[in-house]
N, C-alpha and C. Protein backbone atom coordinates (compact mmCIF):
# COMPACT_ATOMS: atom_id res chain seq x y z
N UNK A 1 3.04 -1.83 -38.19
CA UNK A 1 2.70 -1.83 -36.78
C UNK A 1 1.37 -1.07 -36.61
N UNK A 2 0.28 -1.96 -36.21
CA UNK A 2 -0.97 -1.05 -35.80
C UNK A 2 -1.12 -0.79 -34.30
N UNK A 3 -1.87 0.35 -34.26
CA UNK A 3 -1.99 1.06 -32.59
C UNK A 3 -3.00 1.76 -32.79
N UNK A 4 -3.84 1.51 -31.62
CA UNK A 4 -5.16 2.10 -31.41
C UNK A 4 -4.71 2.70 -30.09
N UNK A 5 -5.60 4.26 -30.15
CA UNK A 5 -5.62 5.09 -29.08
C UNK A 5 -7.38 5.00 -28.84
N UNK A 6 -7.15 4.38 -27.74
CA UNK A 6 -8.68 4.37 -27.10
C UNK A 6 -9.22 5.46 -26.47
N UNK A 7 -10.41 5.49 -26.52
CA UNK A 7 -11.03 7.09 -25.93
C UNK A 7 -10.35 8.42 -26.10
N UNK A 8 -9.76 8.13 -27.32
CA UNK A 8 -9.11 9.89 -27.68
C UNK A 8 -9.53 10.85 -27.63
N UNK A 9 -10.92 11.14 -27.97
CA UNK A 9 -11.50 12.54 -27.35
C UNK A 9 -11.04 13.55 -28.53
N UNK A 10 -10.19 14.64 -28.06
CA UNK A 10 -9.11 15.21 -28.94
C UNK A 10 -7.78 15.11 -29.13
N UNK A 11 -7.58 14.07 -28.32
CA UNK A 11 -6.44 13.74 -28.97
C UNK A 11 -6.17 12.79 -29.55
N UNK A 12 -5.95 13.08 -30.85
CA UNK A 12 -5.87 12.35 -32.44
C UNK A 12 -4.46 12.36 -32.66
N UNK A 13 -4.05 10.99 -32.80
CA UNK A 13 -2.81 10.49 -33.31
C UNK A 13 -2.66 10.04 -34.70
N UNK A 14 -2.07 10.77 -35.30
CA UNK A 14 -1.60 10.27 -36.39
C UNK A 14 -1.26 9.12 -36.54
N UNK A 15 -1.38 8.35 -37.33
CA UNK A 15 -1.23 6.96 -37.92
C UNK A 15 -1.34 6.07 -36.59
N UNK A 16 -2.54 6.37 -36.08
CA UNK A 16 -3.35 5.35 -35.17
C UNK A 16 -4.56 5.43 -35.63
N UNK A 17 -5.22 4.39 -34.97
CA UNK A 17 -6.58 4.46 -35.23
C UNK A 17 -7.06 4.81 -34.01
N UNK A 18 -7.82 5.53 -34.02
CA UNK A 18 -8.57 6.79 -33.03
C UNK A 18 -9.76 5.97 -32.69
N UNK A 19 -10.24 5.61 -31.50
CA UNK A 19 -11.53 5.08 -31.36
C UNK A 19 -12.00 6.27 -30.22
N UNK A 20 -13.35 6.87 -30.05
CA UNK A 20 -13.60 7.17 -29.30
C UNK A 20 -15.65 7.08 -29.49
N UNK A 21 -16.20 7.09 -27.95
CA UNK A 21 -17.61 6.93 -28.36
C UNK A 21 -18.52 8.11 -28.81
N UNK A 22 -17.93 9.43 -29.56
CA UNK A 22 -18.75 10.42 -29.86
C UNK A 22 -18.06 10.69 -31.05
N UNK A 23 -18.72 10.72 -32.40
CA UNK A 23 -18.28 11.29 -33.94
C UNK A 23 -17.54 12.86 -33.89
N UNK A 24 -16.46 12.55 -34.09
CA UNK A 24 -15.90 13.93 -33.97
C UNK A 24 -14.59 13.92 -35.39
N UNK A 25 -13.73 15.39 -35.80
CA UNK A 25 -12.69 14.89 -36.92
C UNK A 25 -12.04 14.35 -36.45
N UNK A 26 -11.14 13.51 -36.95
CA UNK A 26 -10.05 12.86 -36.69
C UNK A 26 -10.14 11.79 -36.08
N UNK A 27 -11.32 11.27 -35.54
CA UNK A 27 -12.33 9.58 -35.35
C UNK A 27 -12.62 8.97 -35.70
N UNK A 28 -11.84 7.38 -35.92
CA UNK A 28 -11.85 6.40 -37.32
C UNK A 28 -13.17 5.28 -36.66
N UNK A 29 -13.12 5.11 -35.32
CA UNK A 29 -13.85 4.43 -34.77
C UNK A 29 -14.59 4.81 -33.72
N UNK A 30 -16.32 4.98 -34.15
CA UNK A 30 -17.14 5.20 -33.08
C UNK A 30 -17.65 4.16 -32.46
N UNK A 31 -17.09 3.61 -31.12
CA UNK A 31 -18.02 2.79 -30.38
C UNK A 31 -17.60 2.53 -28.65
N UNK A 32 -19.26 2.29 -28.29
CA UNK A 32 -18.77 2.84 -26.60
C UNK A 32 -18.06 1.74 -26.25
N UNK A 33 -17.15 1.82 -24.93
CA UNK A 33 -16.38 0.97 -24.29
C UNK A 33 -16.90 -0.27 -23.25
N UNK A 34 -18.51 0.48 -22.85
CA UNK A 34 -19.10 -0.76 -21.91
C UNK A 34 -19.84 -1.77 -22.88
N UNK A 35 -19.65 -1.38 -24.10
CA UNK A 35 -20.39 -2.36 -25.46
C UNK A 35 -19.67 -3.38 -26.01
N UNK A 36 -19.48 -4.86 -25.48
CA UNK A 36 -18.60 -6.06 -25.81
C UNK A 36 -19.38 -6.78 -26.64
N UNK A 37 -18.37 -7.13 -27.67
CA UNK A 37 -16.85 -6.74 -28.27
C UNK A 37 -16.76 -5.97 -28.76
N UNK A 38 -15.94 -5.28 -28.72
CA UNK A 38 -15.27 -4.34 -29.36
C UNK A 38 -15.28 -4.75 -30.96
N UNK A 39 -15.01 -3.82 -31.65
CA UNK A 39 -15.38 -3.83 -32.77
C UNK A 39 -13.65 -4.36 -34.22
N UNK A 40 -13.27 -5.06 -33.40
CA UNK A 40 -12.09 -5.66 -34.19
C UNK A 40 -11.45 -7.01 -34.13
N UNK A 41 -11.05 -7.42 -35.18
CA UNK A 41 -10.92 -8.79 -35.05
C UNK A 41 -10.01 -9.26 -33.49
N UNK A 42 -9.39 -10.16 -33.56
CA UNK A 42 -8.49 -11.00 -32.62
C UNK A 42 -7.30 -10.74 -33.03
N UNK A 43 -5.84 -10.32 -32.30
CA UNK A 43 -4.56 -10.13 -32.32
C UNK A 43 -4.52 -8.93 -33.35
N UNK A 44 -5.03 -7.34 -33.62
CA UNK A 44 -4.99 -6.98 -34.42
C UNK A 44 -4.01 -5.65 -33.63
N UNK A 45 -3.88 -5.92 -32.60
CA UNK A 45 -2.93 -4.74 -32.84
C UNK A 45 -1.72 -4.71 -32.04
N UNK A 46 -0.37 -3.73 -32.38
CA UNK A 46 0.94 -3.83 -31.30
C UNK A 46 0.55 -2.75 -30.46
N UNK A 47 0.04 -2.18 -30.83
CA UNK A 47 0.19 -1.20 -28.87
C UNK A 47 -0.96 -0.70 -29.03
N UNK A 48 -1.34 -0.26 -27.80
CA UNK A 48 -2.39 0.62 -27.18
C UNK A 48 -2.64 1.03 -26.00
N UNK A 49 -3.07 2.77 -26.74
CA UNK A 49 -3.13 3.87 -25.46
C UNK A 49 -4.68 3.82 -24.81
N UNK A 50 -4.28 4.01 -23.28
CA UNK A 50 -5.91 4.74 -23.15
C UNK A 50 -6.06 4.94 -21.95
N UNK A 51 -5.80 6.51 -22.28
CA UNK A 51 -5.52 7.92 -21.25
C UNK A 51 -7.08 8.23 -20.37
N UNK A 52 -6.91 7.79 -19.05
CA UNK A 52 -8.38 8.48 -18.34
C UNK A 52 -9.72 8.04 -18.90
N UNK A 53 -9.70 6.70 -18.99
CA UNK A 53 -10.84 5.92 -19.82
C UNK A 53 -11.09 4.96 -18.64
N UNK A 54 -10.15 4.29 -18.08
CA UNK A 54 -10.26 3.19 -17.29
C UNK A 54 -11.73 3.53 -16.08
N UNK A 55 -11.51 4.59 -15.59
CA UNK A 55 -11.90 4.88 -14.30
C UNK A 55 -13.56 5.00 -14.63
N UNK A 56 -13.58 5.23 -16.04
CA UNK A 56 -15.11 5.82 -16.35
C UNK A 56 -16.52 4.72 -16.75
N UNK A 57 -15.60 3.52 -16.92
CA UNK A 57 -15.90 2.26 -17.68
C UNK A 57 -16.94 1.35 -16.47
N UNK A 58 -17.80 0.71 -16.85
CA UNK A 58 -19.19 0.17 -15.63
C UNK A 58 -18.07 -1.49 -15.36
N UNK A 59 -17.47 -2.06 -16.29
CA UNK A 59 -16.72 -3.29 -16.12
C UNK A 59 -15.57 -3.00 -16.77
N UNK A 60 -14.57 -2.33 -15.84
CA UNK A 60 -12.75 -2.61 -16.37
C UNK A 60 -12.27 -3.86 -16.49
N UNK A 61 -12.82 -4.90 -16.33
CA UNK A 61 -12.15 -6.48 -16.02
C UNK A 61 -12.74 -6.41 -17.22
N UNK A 62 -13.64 -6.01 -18.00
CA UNK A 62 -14.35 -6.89 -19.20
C UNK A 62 -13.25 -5.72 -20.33
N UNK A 63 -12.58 -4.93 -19.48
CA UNK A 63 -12.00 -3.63 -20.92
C UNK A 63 -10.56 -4.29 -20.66
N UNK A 64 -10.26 -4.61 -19.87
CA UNK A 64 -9.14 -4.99 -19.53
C UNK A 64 -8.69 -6.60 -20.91
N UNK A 65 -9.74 -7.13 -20.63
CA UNK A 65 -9.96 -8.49 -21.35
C UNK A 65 -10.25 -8.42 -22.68
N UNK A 66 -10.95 -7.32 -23.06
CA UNK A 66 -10.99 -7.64 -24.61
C UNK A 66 -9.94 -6.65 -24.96
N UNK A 67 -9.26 -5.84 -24.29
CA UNK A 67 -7.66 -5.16 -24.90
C UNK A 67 -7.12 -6.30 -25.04
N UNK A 68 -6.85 -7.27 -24.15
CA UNK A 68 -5.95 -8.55 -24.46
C UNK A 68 -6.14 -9.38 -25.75
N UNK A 69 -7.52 -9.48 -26.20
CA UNK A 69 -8.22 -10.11 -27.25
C UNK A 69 -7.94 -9.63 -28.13
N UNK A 70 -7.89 -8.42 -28.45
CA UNK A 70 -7.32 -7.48 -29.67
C UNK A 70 -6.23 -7.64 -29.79
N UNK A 71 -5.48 -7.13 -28.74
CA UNK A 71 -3.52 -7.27 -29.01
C UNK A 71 -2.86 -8.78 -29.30
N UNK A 72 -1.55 -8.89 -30.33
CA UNK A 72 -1.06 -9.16 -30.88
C UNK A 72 -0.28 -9.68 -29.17
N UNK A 73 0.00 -11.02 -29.16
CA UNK A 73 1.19 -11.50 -27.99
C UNK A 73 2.31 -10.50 -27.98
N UNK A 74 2.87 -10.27 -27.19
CA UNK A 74 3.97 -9.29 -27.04
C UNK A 74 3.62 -8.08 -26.92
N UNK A 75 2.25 -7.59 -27.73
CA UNK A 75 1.74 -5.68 -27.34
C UNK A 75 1.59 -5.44 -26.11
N UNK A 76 2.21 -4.12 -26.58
CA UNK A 76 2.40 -3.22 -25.35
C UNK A 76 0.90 -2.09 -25.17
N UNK A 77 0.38 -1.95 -24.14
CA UNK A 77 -0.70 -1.34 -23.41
C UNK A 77 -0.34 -0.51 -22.53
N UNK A 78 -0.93 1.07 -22.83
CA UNK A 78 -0.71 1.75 -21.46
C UNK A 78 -1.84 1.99 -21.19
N UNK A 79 -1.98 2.14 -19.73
CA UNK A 79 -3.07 2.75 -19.33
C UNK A 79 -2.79 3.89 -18.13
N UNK A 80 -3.32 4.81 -18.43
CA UNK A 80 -3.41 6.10 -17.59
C UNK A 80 -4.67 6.37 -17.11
N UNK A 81 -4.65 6.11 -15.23
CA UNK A 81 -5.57 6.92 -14.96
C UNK A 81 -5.24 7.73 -14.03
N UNK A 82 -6.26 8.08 -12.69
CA UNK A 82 -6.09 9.16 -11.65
C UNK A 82 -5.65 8.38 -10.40
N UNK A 83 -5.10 8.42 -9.60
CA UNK A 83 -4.66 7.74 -8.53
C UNK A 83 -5.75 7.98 -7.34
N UNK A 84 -5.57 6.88 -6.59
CA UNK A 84 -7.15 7.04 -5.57
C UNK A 84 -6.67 8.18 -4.65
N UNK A 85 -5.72 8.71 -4.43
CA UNK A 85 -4.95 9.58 -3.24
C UNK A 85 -5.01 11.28 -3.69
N UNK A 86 -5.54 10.87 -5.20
CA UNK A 86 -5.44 12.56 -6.37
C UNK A 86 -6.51 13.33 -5.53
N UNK A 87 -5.71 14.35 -5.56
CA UNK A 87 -7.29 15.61 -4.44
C UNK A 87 -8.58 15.41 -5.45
N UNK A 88 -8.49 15.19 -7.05
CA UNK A 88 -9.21 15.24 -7.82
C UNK A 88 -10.27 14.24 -8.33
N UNK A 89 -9.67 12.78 -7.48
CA UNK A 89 -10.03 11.55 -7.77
C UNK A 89 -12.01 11.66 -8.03
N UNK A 90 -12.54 12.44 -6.98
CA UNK A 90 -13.93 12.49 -7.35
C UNK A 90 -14.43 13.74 -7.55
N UNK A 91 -13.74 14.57 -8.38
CA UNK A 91 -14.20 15.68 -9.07
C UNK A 91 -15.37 15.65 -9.78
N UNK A 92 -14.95 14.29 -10.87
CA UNK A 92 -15.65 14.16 -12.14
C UNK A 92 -16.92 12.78 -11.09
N UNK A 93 -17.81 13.13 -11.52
CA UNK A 93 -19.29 12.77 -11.07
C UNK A 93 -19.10 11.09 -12.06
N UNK A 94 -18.47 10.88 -13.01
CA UNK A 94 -18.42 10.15 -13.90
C UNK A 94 -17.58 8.63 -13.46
N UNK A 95 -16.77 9.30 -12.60
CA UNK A 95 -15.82 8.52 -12.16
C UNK A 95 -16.62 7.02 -11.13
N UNK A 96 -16.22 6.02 -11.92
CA UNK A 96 -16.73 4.87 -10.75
C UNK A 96 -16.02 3.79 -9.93
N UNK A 97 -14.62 4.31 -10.17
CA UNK A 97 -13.37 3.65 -9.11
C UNK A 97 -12.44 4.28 -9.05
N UNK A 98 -11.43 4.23 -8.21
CA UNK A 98 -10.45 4.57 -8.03
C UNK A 98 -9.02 3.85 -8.04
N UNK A 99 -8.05 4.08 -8.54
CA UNK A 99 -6.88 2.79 -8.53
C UNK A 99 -5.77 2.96 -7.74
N UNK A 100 -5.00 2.10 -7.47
CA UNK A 100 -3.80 1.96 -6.95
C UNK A 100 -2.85 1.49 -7.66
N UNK A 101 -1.33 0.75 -7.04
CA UNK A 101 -0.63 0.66 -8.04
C UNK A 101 -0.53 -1.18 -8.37
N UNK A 102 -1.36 -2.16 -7.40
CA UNK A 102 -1.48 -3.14 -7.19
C UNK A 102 -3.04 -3.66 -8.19
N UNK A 103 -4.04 -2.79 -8.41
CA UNK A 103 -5.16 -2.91 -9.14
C UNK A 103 -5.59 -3.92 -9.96
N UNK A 104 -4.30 -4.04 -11.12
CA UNK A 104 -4.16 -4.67 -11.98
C UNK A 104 -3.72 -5.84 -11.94
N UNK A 105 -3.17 -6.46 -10.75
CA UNK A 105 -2.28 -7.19 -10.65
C UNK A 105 -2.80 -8.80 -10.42
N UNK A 106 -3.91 -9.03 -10.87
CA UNK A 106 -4.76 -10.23 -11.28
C UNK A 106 -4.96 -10.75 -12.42
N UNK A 107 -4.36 -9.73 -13.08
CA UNK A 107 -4.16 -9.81 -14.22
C UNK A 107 -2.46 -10.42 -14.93
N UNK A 108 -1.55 -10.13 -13.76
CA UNK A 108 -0.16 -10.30 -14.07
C UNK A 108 0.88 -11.83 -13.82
N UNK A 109 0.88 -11.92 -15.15
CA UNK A 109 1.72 -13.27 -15.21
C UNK A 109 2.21 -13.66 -14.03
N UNK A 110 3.27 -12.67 -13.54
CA UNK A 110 3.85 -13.05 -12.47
C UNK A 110 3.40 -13.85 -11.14
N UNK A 111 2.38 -13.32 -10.77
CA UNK A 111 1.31 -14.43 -9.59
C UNK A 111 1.25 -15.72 -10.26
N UNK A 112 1.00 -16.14 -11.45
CA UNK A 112 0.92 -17.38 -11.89
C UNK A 112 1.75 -18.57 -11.62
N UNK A 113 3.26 -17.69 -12.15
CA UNK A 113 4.46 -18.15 -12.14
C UNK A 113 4.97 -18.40 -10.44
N UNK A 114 4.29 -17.41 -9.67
CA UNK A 114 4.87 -17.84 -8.25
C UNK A 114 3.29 -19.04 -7.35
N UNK A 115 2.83 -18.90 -7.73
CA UNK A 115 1.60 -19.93 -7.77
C UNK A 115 0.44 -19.35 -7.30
N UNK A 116 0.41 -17.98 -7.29
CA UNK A 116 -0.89 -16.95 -7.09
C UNK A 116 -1.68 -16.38 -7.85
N UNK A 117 -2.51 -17.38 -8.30
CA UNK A 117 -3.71 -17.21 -9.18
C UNK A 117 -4.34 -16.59 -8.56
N UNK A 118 -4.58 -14.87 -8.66
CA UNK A 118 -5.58 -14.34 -8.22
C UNK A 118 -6.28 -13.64 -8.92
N UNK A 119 -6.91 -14.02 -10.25
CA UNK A 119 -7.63 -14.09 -11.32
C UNK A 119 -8.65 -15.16 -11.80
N UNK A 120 -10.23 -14.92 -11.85
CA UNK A 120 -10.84 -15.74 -12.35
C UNK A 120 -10.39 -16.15 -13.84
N UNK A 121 -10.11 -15.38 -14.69
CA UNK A 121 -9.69 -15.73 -15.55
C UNK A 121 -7.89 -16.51 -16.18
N UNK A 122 -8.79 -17.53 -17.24
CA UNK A 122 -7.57 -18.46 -17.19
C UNK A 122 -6.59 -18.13 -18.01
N UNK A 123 -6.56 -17.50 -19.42
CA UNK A 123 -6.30 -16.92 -20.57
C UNK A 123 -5.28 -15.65 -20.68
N UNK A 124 -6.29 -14.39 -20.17
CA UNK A 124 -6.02 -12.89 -20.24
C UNK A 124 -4.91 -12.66 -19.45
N UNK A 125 -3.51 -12.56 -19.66
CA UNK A 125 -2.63 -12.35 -18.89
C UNK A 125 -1.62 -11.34 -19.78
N UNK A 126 -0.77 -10.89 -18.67
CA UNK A 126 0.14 -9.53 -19.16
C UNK A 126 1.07 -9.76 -18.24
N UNK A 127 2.35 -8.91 -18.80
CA UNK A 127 3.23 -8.90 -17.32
C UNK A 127 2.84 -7.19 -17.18
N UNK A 128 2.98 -6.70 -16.06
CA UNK A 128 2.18 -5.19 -15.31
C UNK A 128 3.74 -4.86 -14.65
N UNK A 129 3.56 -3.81 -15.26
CA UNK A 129 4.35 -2.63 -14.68
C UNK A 129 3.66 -1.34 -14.00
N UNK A 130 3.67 -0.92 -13.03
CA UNK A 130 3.12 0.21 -12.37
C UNK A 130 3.74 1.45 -12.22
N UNK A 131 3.22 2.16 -12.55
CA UNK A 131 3.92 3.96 -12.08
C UNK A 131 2.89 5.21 -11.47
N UNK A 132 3.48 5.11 -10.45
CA UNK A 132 2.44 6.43 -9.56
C UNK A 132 3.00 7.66 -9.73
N UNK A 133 2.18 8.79 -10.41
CA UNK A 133 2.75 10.29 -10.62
C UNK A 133 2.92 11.09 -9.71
N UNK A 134 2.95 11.94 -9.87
CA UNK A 134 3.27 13.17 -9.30
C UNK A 134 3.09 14.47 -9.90
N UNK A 135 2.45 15.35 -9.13
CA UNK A 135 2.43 17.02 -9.46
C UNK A 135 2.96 17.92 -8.23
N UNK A 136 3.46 18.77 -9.00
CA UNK A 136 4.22 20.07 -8.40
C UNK A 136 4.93 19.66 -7.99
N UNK A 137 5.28 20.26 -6.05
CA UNK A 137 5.90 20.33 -5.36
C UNK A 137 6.26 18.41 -4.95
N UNK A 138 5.44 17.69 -5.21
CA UNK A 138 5.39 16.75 -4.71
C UNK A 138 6.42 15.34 -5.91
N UNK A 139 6.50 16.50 -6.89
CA UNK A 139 7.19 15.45 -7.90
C UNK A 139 8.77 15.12 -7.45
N UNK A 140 9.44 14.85 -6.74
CA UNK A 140 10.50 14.88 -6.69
C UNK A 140 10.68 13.23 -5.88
N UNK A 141 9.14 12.94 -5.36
CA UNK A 141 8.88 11.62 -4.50
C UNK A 141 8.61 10.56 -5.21
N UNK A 142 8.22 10.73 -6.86
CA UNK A 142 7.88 9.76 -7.90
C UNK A 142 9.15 8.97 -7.99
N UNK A 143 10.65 9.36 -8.46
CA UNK A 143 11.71 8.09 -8.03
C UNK A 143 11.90 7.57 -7.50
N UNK A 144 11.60 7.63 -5.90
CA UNK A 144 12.02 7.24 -4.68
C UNK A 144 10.68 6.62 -4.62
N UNK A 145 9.43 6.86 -4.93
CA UNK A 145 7.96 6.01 -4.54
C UNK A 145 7.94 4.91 -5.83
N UNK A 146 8.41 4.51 -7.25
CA UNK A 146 8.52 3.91 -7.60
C UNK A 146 10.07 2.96 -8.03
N UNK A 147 10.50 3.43 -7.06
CA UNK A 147 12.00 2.16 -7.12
C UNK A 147 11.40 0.97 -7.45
N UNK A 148 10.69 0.30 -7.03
CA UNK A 148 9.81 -1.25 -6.97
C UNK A 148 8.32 -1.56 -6.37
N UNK A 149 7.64 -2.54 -6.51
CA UNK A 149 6.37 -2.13 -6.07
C UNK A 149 6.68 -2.60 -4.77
N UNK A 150 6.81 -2.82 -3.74
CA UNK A 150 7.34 -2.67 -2.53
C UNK A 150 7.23 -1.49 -1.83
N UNK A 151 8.14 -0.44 -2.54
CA UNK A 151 8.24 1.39 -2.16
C UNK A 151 6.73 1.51 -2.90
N UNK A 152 6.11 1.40 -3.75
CA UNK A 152 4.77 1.95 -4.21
C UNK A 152 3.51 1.14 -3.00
N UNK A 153 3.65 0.24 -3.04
CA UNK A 153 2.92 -0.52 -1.46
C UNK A 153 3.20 0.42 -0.13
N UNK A 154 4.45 0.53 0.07
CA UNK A 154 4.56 1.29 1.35
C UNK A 154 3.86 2.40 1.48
N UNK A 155 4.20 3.11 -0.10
CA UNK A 155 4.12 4.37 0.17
C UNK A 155 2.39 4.46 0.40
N UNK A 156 1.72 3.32 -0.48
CA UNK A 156 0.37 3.79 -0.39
C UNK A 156 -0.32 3.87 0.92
N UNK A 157 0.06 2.59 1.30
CA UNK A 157 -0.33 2.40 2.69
C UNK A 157 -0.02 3.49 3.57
N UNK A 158 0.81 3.95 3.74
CA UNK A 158 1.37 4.84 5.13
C UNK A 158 1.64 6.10 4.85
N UNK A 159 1.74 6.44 3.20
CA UNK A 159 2.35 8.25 3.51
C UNK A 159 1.18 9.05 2.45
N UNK A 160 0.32 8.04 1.77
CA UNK A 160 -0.58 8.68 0.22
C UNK A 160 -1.74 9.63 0.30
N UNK A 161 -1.45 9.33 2.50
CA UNK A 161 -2.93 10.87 3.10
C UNK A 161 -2.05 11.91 3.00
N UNK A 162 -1.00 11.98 3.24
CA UNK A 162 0.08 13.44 3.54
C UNK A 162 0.48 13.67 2.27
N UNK A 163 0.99 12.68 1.37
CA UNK A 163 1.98 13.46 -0.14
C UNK A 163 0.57 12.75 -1.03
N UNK A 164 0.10 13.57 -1.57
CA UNK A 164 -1.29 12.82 -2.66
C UNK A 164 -0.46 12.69 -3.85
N UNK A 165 -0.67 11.35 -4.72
CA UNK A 165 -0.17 11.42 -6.00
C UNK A 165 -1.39 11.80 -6.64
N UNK A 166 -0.76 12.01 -8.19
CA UNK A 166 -1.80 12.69 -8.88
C UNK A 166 -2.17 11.41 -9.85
N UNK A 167 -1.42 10.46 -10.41
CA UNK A 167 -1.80 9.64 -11.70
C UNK A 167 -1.44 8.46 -11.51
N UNK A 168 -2.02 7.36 -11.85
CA UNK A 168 -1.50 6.42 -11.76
C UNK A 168 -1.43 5.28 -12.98
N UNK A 169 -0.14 4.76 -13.52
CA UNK A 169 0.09 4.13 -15.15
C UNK A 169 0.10 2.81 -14.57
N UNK A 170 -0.46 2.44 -15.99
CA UNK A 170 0.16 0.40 -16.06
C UNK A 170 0.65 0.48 -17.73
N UNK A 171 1.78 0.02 -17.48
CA UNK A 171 2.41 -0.70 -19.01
C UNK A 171 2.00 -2.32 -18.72
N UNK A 172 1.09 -2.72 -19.60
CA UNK A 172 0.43 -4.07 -19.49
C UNK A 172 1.24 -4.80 -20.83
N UNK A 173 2.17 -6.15 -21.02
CA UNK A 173 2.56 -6.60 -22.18
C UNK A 173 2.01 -8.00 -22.26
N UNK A 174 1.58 -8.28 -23.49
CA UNK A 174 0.37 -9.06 -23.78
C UNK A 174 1.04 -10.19 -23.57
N UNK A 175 0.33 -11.24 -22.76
CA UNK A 175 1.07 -12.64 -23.17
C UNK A 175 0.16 -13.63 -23.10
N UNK A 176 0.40 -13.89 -24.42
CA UNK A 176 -0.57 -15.42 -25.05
C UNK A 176 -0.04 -16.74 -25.65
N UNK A 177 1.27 -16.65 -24.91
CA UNK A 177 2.18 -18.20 -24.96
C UNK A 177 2.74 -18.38 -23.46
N UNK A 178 2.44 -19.45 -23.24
CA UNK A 178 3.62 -20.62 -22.00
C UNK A 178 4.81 -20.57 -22.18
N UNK A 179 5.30 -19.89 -23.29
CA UNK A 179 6.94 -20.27 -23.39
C UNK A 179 7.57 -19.08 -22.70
N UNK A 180 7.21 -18.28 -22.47
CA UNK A 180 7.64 -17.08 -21.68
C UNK A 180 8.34 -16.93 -20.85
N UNK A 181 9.39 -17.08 -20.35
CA UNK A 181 9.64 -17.71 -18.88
C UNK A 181 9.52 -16.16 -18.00
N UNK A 182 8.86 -15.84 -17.07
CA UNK A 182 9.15 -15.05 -16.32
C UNK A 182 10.20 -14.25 -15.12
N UNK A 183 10.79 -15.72 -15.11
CA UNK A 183 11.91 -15.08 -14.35
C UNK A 183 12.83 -14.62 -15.37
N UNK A 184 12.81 -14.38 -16.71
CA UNK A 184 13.73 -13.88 -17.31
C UNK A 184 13.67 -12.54 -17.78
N UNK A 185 12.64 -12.04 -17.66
CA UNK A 185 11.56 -10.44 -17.69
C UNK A 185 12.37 -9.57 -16.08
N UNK A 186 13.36 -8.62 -16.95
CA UNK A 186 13.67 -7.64 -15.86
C UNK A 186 13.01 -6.32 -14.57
N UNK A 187 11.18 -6.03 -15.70
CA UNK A 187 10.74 -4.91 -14.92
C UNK A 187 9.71 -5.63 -14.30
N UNK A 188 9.67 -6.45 -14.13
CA UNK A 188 8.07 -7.60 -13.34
C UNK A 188 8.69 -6.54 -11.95
């Protein structure tokens, strides 16, 4: 099973391959992320991380797309970034978007299957799972704000000025066959 941790920085995973864009120990692969293609063949890997990378990137649709190109049908993808509602969201000067928990979702099989192509692209598809975090006092609203994306919609819309989340995840799973059926996928 291969797994690449994208933009690791310092954090180096053992028996992954470490890509990040500055030579440092424990860095198997130096190369930047707005630089397409990426530097590996087609279907080469089952999972991949990549923690607080998304937000920093000049084209996420083009990082989004060649993760798909790399992964193996069926890999699993996380992505972690900052939620647009985080007190922190524009701390970092670096930062050039902000996400929600719907972001990704042009990307997700599921619109296909209900007849909502809302993706230029014909190919790059995943089924998307979403999770909005929580810090401190405020963590106790992360079960109840992600029951379904429904409660993560509501909540953004109407309560995300008063309770700020802090993070926001996608588990993206690769899919590069028609035979899939989607209504048979429990966390869509």
């Amino acid at each position: 099973m291969k797994k690449l941790n994208v933009g690791c920085g310092r954090d180096i995973k053992e028996g992954w391959v470490n890509l990040d864009c500055i030579k440092d120990n424990g860095i198997d692969v130096v190369h930047n992320l707005d630089s397409f293609p990426y530097p590996f063949k087609d279907n080469t890997f089952d999972e991949i991380r990549a923690s607080q990378i998304i937000e920093h990137l000049n084209n996420p649709d083009l990082f989004i797309k060649e993760l798909w190109r790399i992964t193996k049908s069926g890999a699993k993808i996380v992505i972690g970034t900052v939620h647009f509602s985080a007190p922190n969201v524009w701390e970092n000067i670096e930062h050039k978007r902000p996400y929600q928990s719907d972001t990704l979702d042009s990307f997700n099989i599921k619109y296909i299957a209900k007849g909502l192509d809302l993706s230029t692209s014909k190919t790059e598809r995943f089924i998307v799972k979403s999770h909005i975090g929580f810090k401190y006092f405020f963590r106790p609203l992360e079960p109840l704000v992600n029951i379904n994306r429904y409660t993560q919609l509501i909540y953004e819309r109407w309560f995300s000025a008063f309770f700020r989340a802090d993070g926001q995840s996608y588990d993206l799973i690769t899919v590069k066959s028609e035979k899939i059926k989607v209504g048979n996928l429990k966390w869509i």
